[in-house]
N, C-alpha and C. Protein backbone atom coordinates (compact mmCIF):
# COMPACT_ATOMS: atom_id res chain seq x y z
N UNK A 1 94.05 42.41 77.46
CA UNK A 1 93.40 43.64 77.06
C UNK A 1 93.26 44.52 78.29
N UNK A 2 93.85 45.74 78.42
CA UNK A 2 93.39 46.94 79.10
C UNK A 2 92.58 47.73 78.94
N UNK A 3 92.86 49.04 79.63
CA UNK A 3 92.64 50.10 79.21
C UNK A 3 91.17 50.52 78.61
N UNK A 4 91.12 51.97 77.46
CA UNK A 4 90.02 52.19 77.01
C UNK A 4 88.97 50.92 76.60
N UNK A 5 90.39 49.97 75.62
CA UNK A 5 89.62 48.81 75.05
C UNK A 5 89.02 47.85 75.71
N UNK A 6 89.49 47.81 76.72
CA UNK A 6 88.64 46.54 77.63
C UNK A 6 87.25 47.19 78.02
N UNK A 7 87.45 48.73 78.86
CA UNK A 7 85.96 49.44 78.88
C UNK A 7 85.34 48.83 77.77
N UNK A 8 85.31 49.04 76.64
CA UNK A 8 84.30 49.40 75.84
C UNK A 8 83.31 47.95 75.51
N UNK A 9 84.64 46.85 75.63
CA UNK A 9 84.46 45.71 75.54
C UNK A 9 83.27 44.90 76.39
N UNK A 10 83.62 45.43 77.78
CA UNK A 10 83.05 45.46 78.84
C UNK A 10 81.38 45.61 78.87
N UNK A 11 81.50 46.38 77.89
CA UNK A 11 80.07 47.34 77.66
C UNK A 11 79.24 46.61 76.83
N UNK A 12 80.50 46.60 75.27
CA UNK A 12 79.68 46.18 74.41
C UNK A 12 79.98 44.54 73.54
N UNK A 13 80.79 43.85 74.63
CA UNK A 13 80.89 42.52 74.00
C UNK A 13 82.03 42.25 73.25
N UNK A 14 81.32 41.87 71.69
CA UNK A 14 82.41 41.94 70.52
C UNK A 14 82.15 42.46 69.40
N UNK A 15 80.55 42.92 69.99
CA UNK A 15 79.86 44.05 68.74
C UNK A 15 81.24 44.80 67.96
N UNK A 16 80.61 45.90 66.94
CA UNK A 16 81.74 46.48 66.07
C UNK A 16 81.66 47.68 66.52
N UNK A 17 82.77 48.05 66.80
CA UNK A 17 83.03 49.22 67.39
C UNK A 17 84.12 50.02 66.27
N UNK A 18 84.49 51.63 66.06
CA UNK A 18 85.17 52.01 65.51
C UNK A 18 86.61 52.65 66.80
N UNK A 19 87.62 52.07 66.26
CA UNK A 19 89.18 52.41 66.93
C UNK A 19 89.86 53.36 66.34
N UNK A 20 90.45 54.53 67.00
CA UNK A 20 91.65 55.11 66.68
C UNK A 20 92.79 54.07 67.37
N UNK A 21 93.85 53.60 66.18
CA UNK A 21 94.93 52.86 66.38
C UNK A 21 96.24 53.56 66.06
N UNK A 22 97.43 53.43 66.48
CA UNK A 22 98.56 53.62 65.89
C UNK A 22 99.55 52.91 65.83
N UNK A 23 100.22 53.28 64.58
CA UNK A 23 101.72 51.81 64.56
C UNK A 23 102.64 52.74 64.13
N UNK A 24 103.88 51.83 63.94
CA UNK A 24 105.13 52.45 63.23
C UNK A 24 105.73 51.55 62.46
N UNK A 25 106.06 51.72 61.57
CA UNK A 25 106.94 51.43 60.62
C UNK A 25 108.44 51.61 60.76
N UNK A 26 108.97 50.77 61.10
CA UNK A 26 110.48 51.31 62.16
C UNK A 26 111.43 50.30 60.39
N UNK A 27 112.23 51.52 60.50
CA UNK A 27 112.99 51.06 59.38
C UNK A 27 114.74 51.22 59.81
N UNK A 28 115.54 50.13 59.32
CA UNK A 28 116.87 49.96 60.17
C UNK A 28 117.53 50.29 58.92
N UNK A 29 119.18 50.91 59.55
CA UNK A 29 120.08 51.33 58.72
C UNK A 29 120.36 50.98 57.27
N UNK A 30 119.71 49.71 57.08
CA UNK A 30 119.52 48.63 55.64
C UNK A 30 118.80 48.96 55.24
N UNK A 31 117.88 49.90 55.18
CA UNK A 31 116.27 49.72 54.96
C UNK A 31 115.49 48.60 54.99
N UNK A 32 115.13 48.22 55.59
CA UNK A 32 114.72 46.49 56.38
C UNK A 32 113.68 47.34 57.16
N UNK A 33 112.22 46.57 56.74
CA UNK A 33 111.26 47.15 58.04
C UNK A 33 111.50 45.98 58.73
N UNK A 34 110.86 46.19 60.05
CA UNK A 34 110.88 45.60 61.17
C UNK A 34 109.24 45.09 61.39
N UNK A 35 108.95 43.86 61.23
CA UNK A 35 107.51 43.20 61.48
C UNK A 35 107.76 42.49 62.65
N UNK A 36 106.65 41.99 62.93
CA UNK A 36 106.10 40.92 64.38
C UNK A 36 105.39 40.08 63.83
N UNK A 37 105.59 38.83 64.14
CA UNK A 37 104.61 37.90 63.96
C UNK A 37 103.45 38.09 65.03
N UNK A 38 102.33 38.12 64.50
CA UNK A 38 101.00 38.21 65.95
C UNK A 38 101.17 36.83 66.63
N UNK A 39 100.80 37.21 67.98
CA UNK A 39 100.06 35.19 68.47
C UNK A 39 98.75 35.20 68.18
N UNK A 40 98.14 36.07 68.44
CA UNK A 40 96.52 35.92 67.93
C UNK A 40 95.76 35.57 66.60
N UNK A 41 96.77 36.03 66.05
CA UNK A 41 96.20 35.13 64.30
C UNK A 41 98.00 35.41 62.98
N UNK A 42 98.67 34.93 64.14
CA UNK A 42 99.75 34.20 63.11
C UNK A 42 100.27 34.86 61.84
N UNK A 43 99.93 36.39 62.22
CA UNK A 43 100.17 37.15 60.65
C UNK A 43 101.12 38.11 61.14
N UNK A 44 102.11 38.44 60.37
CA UNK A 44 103.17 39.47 59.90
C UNK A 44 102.48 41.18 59.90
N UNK A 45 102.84 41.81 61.35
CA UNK A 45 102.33 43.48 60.83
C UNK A 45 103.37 43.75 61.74
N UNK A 46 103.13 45.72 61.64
CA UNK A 46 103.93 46.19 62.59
C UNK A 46 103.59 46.55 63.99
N UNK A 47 104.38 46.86 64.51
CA UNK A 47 104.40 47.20 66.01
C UNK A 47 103.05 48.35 66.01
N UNK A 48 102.15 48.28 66.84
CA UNK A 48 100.87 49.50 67.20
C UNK A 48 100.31 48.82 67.75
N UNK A 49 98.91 49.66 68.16
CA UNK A 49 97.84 49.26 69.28
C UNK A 49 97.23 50.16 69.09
N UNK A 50 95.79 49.80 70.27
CA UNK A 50 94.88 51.37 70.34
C UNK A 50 95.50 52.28 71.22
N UNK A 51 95.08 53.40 71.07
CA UNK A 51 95.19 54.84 71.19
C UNK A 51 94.23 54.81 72.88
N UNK A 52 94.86 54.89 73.81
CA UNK A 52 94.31 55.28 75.16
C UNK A 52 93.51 56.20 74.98
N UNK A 53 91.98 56.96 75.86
CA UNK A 53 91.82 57.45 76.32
C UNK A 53 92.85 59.17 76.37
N UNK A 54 92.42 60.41 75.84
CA UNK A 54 93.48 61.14 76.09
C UNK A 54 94.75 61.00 75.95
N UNK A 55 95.49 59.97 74.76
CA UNK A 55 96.54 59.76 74.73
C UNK A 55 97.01 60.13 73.22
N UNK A 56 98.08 61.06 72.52
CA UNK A 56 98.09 61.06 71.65
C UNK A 56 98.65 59.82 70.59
N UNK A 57 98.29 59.89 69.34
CA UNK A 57 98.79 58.78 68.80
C UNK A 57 100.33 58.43 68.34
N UNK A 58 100.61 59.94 68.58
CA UNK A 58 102.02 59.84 68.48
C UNK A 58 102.76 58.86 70.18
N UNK A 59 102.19 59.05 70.59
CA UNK A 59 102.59 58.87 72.36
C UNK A 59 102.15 57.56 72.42
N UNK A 60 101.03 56.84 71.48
CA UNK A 60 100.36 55.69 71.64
C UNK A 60 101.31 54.73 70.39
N UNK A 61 102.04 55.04 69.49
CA UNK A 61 102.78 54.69 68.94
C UNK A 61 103.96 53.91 69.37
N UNK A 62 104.96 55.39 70.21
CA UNK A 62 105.34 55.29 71.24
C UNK A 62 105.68 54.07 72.07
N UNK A 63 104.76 53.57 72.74
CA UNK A 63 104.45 53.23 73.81
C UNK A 63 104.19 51.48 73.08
N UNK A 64 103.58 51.33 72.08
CA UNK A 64 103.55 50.15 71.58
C UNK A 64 104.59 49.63 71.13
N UNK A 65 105.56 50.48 70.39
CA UNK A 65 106.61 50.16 69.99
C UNK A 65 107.70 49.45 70.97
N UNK A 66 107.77 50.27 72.15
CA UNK A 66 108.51 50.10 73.13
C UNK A 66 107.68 48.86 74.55
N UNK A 67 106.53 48.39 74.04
CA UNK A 67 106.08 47.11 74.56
C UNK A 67 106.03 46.15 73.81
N UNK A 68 106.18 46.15 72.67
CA UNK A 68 106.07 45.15 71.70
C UNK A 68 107.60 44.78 71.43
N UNK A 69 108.31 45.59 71.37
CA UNK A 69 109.94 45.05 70.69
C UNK A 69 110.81 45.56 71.27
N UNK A 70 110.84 46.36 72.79
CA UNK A 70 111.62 47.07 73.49
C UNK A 70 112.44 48.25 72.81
N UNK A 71 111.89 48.87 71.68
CA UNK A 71 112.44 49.54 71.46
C UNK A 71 112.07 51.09 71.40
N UNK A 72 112.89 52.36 71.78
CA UNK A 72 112.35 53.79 71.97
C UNK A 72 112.25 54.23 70.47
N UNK A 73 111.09 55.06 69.73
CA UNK A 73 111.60 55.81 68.90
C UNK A 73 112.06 56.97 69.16
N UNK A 74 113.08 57.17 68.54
CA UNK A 74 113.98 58.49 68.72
C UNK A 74 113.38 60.11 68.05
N UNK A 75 112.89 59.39 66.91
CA UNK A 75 112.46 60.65 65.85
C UNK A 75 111.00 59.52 65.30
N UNK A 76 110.15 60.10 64.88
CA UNK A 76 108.85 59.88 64.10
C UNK A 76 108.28 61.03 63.07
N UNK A 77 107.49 60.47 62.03
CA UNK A 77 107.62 61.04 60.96
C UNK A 77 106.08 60.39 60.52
N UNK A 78 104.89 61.26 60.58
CA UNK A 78 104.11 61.00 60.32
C UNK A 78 103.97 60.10 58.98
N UNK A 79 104.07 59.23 58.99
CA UNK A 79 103.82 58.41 57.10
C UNK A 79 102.22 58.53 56.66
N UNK A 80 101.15 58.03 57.60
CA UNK A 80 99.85 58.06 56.71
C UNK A 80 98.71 57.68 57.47
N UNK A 81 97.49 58.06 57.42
CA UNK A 81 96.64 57.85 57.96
C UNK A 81 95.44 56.59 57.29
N UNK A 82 95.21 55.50 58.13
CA UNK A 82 94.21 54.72 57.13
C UNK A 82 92.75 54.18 57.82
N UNK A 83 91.74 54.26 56.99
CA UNK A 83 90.53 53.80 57.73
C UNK A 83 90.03 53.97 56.43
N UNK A 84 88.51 53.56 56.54
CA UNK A 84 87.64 52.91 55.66
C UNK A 84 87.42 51.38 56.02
N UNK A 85 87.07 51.06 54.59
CA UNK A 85 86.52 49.32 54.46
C UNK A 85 87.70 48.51 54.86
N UNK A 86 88.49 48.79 54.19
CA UNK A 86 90.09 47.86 54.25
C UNK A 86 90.30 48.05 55.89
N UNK A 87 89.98 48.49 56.37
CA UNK A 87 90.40 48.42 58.22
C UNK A 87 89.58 48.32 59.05
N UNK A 88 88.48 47.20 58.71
CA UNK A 88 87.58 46.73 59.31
C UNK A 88 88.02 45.34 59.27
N UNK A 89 87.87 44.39 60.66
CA UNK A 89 89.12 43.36 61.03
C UNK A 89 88.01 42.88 62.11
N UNK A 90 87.82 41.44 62.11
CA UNK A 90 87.64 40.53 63.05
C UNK A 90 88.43 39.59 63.97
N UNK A 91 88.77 40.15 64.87
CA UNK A 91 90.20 39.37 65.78
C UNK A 91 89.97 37.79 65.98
N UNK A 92 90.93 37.26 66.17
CA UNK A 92 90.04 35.67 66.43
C UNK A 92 89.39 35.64 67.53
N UNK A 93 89.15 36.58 68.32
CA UNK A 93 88.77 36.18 70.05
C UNK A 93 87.19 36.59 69.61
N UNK A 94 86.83 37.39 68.41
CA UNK A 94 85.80 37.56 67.84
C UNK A 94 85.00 39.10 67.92
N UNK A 95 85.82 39.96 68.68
CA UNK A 95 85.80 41.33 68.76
C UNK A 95 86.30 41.97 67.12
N UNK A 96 85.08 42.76 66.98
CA UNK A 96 84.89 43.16 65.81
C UNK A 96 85.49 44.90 65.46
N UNK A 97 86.18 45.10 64.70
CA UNK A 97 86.87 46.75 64.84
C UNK A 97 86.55 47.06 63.39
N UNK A 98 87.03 48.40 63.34
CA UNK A 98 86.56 49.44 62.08
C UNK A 98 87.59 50.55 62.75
N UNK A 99 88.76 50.30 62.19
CA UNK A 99 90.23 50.82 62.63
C UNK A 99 90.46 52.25 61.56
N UNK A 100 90.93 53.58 62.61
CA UNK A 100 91.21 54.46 62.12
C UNK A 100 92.82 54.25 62.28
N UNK A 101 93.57 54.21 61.30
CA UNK A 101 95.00 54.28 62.36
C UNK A 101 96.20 55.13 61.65
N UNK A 102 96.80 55.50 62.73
CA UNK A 102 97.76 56.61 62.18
C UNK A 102 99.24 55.54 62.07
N UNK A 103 99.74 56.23 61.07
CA UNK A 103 100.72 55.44 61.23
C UNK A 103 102.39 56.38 61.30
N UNK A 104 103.34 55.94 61.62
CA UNK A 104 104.91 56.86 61.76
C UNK A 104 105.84 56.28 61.22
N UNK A 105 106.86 56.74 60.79
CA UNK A 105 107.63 56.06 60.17
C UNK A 105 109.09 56.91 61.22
N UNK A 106 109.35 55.54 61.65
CA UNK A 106 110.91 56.05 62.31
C UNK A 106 112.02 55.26 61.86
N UNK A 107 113.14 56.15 61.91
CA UNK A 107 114.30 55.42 61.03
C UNK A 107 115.27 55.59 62.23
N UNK A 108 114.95 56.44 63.57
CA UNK A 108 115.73 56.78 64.68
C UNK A 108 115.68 56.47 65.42
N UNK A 109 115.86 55.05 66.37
CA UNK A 109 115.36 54.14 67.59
C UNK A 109 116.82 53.77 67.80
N UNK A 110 116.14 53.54 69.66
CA UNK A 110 117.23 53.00 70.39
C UNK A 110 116.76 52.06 71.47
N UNK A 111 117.76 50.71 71.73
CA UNK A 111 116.95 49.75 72.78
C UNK A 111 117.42 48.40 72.26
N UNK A 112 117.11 47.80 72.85
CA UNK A 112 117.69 46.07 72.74
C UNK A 112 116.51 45.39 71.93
N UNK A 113 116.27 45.00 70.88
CA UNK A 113 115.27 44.00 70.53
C UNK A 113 114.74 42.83 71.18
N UNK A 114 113.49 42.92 71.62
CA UNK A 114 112.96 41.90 72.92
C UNK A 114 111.41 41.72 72.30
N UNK A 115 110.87 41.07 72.41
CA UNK A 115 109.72 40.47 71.91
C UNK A 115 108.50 40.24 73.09
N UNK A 116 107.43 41.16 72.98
CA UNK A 116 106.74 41.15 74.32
C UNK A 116 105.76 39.77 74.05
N UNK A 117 105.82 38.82 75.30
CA UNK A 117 105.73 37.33 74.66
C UNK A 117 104.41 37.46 74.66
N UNK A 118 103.19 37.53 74.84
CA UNK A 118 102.00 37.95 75.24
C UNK A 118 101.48 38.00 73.63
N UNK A 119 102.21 38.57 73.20
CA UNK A 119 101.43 39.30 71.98
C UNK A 119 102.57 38.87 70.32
N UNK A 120 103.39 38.83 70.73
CA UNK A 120 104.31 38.84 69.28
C UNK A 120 104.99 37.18 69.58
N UNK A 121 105.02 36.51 68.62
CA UNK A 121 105.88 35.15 68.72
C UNK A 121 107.23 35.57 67.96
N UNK A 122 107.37 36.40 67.06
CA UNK A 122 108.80 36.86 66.43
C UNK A 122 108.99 37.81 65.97
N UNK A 123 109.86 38.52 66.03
CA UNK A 123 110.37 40.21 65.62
C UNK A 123 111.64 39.62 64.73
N UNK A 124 111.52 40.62 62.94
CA UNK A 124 112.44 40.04 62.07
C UNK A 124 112.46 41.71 61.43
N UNK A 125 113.56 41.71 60.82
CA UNK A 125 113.91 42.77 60.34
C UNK A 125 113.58 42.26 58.45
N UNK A 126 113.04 42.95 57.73
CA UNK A 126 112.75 42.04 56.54
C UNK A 126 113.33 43.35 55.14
N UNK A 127 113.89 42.81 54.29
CA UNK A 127 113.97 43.77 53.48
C UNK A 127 112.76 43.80 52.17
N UNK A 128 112.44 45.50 52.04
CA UNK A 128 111.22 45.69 51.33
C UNK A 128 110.71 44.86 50.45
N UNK A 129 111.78 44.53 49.75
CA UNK A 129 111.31 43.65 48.57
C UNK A 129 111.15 42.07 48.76
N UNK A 130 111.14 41.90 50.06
CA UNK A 130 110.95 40.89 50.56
C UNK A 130 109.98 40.42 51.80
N UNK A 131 108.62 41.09 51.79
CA UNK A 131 108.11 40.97 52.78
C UNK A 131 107.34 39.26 52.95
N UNK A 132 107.00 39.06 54.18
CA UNK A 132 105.91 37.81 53.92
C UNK A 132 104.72 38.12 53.27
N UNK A 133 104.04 37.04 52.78
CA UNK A 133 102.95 37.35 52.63
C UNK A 133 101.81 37.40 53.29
N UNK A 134 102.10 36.81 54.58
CA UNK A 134 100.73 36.23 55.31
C UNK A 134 100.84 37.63 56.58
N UNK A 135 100.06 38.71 55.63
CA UNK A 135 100.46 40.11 56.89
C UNK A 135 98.78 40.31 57.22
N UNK A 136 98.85 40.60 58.39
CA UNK A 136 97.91 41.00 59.10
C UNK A 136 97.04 42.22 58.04
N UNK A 137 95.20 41.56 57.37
CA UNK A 137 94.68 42.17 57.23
C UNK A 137 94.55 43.64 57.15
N UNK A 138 94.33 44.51 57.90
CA UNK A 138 94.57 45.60 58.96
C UNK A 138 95.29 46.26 58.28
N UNK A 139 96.87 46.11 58.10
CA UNK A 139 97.64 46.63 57.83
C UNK A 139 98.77 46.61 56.36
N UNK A 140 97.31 45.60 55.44
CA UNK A 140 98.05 45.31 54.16
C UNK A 140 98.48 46.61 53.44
N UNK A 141 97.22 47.34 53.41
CA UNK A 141 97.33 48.84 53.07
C UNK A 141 98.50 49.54 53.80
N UNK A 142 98.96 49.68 54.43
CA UNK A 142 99.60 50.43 55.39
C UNK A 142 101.27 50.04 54.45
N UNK A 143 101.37 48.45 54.44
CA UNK A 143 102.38 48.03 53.73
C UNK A 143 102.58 48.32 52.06
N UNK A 144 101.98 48.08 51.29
CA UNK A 144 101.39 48.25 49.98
C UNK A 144 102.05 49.77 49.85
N UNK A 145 101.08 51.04 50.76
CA UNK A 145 101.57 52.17 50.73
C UNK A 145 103.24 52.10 50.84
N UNK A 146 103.86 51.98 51.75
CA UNK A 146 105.40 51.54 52.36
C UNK A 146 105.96 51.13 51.08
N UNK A 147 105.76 50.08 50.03
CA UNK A 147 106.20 50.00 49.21
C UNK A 147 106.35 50.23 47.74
N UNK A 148 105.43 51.42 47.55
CA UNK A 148 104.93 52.31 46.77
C UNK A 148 106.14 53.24 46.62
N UNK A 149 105.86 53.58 47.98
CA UNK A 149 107.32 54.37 48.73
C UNK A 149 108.74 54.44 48.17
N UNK A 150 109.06 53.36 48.55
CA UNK A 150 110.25 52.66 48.21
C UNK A 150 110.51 52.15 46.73
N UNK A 151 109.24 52.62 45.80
CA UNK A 151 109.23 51.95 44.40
C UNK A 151 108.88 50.65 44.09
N UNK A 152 108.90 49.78 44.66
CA UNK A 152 109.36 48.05 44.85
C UNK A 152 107.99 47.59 44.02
């Protein structure tokens, strides 16, 4: 943990705090999204993180994408914004969130697929109608929406 989030952590423990987060939804020439397995609790979401300090979420998107799976997005495409009840999440380390998070949808990336070991145990390209089931809390909504999308 860095950054803003470690400050706050710093401060306030594992009390519940509210996050601006962002992810992407990176979708390949197949239409196949692209998930990560977490190491921290073993569930299927996409590439994001929190939002730095002065950092936009497009830029914080960005930046996760390209630490998490080595890959640049080329083009982004705002898909959807989510917060409420459904994005309130207890990590296993026991830090408590109430997640605002933006999310992008890019279909335009470039870069070698690499898996930042720290944080992801596997990067899989999955087709829609075939996702896992065991997806990270957080971001069931985020998926659900995605496949609304797509009809499925």
């Amino acid at each position: 943990m860095t950054g803003y989030v470690k400050f706050l952590r710093d401060h306030v423990g594992h009390a519940p705090v509210q996050l601006c987060s962002a992810g992407i939804l990176v979708e390949n020439e197949k239409g196949e999204i692209l998930l990560q397995l977490r190491a921290d609790n073993h569930t299927w979401g996409i590439s994001g993180g929190a939002v730095e300090l002065g950092e936009s979420t497009e830029d914080a998107a960005r930046r996760e994408l390209l630490e998490e799976t080595g890959l640049a997005a080329d083009e982004l495409e705002l898909f959807s914004v989510f917060s409420g009840e459904n994005q309130h999440y207890v990590y296993p380390n026991g830090d408590e969130v109430h997640l605002i998070m933006t999310v992008y949808l890019c279909r335009k990336y470039h870069g070698t697929l690499r898996r930042q070991e720290e944080e992801v145990d596997e990067l899989r390209f999955f087709p829609p109608e075939a996702l896992p089931d065991n997806i990270t809390p957080p971001e069931k909504d985020v998926l659900e929406k995605y496949m609304q999308m797509k009809q499925f």
